[in-house]
Each structure stands twice: as C-alpha cells, then as structure tokens.
C-alpha atoms as a PDB file:
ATOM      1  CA  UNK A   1       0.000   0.000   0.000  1.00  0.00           C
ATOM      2  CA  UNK A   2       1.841   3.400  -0.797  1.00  0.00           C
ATOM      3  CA  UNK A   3       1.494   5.757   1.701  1.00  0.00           C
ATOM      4  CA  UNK A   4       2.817   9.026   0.209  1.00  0.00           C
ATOM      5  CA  UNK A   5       0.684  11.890   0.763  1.00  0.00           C
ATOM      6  CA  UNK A   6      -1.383  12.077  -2.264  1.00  0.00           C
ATOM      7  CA  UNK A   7      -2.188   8.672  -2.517  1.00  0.00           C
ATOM      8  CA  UNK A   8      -5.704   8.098  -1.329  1.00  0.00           C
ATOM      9  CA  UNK A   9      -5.589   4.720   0.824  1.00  0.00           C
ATOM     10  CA  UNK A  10      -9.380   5.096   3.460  1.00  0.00           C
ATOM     11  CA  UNK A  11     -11.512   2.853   1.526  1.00  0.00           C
ATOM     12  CA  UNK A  12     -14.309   5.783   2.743  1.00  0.00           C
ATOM     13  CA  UNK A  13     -12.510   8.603   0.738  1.00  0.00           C
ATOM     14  CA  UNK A  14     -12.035   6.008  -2.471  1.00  0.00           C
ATOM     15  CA  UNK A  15     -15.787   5.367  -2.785  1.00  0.00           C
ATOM     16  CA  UNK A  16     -16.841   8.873  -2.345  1.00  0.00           C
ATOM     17  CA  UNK A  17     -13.692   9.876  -4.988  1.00  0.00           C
ATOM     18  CA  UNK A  18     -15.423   7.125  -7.220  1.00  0.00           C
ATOM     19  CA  UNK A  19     -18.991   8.996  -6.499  1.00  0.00           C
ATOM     20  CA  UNK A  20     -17.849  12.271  -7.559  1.00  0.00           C
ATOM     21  CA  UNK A  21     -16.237  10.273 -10.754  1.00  0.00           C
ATOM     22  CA  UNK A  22     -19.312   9.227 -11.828  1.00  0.00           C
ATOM     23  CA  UNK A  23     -21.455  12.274 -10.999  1.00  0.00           C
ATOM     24  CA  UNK A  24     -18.914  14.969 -12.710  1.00  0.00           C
ATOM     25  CA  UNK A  25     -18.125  12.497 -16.232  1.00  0.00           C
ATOM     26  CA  UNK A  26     -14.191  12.669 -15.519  1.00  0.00           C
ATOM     27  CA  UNK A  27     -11.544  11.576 -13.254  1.00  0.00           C
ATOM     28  CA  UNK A  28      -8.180  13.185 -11.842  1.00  0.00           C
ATOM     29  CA  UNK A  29      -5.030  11.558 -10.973  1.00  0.00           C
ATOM     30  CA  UNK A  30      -3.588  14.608  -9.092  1.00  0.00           C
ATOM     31  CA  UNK A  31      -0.024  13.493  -8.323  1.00  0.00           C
ATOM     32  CA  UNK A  32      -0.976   9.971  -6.947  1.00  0.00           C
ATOM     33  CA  UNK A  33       1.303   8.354  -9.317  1.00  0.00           C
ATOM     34  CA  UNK A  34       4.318  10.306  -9.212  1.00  0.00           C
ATOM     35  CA  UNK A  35       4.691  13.911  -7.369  1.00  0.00           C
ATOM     36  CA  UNK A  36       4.794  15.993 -10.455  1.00  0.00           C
ATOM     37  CA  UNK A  37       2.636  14.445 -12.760  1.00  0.00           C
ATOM     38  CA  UNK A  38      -1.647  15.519 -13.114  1.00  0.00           C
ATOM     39  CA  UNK A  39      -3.759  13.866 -15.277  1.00  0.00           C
ATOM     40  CA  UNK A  40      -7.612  13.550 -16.262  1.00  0.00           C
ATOM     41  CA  UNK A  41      -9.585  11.488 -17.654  1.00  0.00           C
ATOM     42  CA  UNK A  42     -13.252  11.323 -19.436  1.00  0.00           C
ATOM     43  CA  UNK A  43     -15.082   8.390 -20.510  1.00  0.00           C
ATOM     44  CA  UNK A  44     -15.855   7.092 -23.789  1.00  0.00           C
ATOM     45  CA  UNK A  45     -19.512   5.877 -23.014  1.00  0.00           C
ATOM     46  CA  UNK A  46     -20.604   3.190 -25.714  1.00  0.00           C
ATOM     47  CA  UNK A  47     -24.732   1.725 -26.145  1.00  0.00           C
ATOM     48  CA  UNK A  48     -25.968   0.690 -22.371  1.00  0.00           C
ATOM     49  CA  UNK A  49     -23.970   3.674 -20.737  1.00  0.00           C
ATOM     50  CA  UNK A  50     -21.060   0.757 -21.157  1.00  0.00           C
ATOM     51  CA  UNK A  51     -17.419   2.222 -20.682  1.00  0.00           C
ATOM     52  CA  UNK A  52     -15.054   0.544 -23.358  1.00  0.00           C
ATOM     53  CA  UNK A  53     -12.382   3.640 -23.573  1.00  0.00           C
ATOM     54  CA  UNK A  54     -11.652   6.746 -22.064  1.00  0.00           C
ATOM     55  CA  UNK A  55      -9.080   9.244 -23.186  1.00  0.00           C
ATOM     56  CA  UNK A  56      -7.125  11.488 -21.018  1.00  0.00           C
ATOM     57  CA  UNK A  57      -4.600  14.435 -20.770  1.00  0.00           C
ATOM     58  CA  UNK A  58      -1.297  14.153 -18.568  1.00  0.00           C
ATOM     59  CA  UNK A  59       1.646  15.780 -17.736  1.00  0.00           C
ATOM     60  CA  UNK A  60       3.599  18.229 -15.378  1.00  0.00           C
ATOM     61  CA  UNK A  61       1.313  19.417 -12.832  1.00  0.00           C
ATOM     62  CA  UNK A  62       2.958  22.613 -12.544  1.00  0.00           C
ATOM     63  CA  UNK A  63       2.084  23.122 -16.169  1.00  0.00           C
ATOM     64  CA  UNK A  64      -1.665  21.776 -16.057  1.00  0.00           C
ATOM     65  CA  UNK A  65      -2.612  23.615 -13.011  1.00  0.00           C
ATOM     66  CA  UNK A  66      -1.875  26.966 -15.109  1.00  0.00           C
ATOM     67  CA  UNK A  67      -5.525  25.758 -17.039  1.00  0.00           C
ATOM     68  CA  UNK A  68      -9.139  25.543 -15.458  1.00  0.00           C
ATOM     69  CA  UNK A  69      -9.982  22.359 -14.353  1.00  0.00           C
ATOM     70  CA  UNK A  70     -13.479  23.199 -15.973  1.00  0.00           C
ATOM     71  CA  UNK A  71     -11.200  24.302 -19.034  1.00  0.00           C
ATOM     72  CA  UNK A  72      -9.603  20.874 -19.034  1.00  0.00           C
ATOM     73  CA  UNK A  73     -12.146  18.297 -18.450  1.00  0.00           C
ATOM     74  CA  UNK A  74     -14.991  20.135 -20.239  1.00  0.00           C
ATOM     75  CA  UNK A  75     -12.718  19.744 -23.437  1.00  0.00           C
ATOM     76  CA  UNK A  76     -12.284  16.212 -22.717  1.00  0.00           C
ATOM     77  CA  UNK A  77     -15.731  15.275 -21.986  1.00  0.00           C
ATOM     78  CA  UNK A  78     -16.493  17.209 -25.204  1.00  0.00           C
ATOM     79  CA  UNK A  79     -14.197  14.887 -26.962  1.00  0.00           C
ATOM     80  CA  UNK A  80     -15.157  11.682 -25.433  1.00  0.00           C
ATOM     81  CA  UNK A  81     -18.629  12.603 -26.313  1.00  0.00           C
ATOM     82  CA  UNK A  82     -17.866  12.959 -30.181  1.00  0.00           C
ATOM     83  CA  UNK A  83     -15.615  10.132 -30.335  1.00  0.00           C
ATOM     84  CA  UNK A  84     -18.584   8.111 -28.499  1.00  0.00           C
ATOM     85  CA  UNK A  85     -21.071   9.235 -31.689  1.00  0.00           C
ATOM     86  CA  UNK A  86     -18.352   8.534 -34.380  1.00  0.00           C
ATOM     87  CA  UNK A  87     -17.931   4.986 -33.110  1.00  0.00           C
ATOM     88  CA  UNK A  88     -21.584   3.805 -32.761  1.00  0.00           C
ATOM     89  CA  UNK A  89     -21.935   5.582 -35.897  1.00  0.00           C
ATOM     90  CA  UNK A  90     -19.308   2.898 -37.798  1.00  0.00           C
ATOM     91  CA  UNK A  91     -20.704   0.172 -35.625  1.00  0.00           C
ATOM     92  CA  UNK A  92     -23.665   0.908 -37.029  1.00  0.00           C
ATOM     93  CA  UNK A  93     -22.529   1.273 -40.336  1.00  0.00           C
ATOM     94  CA  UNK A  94     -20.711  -1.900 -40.125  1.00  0.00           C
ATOM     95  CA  UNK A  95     -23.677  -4.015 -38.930  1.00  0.00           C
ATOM     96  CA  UNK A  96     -25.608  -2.922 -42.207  1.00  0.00           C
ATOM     97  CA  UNK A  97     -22.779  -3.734 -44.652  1.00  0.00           C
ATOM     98  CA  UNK A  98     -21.974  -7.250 -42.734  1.00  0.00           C
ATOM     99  CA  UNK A  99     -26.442  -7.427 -43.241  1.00  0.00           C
ATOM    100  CA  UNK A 100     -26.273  -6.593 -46.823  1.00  0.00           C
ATOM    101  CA  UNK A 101     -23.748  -9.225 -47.409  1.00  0.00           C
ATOM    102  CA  UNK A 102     -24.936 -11.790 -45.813  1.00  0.00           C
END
C-alpha cells in the first residue's frame, strides 16, 4: 500500500472519490502516481452507458494547473462525447454492410 501523501488509501474517501467520478463524467489523478505528474480522464460511453475507452490528458502538474480544471475536463468530456457518436456511428454502419452481405 503506498502511503505518500497524495495517494488516497481510506476505503471511505475512495468510494466517495469514485462517487464524484461518476457524478462529474471525468476523473483526476492529481499526483498519486508520481509527485509531479496531473492527469484527467473522461469516458468514452458506448450503447448501455457501457465504458469501453476513455481518453485522457497528462503531464507536469505545474504546467496543467496553469488551465481551469473546468477548461480541461470540459474539453475532454467534449471529446469523449464525439468520439462516443463517431464509433456507434461505424458500428452501425458496419452491422448494415456485414447485413447486406450476408
């Protein structure tokens, strides 16, 4: 178990970070993994509200925390959201060719 200081370890404080997850669309990794590094991520939310994919932005906190947070993972969730469209749209597309030559 690490114990560092930004390394969430109460079970408690990991559900309620998983809450917020889920109610805001996007995670943060807010030095957890190493002390200078910040990252977010938004899901890529397939048919059934299924997660497959999520993309993310990461690097030097010092440089990241120069941008809004709202700036950040708006953009991302804005993103996730389009790639979500484009790739139901080729499933779809690909179900109808794989129909039509059958």
């Amino acid at each position: 178990m690490t114990t560092d200081k930004y390394t969430k370890t109460d079970p408690e404080l990991i559900r309620k970070e998983h809450r917020e997850i889920i109610d805001n669309g996007y995670a943060v990794c807010d030095r957890e993994l190493d002390d200078w590094l910040l990252a977010y991520a938004a899901p890529v939310i397939q048919s059934g509200q299924r997660v497959f994919y999520a993309i993310a932005l990461s690097g030097p906190a010092d440089r990241l925390q120069k941008i809004s947070r709202q700036e950040i993972t708006g953009a991302l969730k804005e993103k996730a959201a389009q790639i979500s469209v484009e790739i139901e749209q080729r499933l779809r597309l690909r179900n109808v060719v794989e129909i039509s030559n059958s």
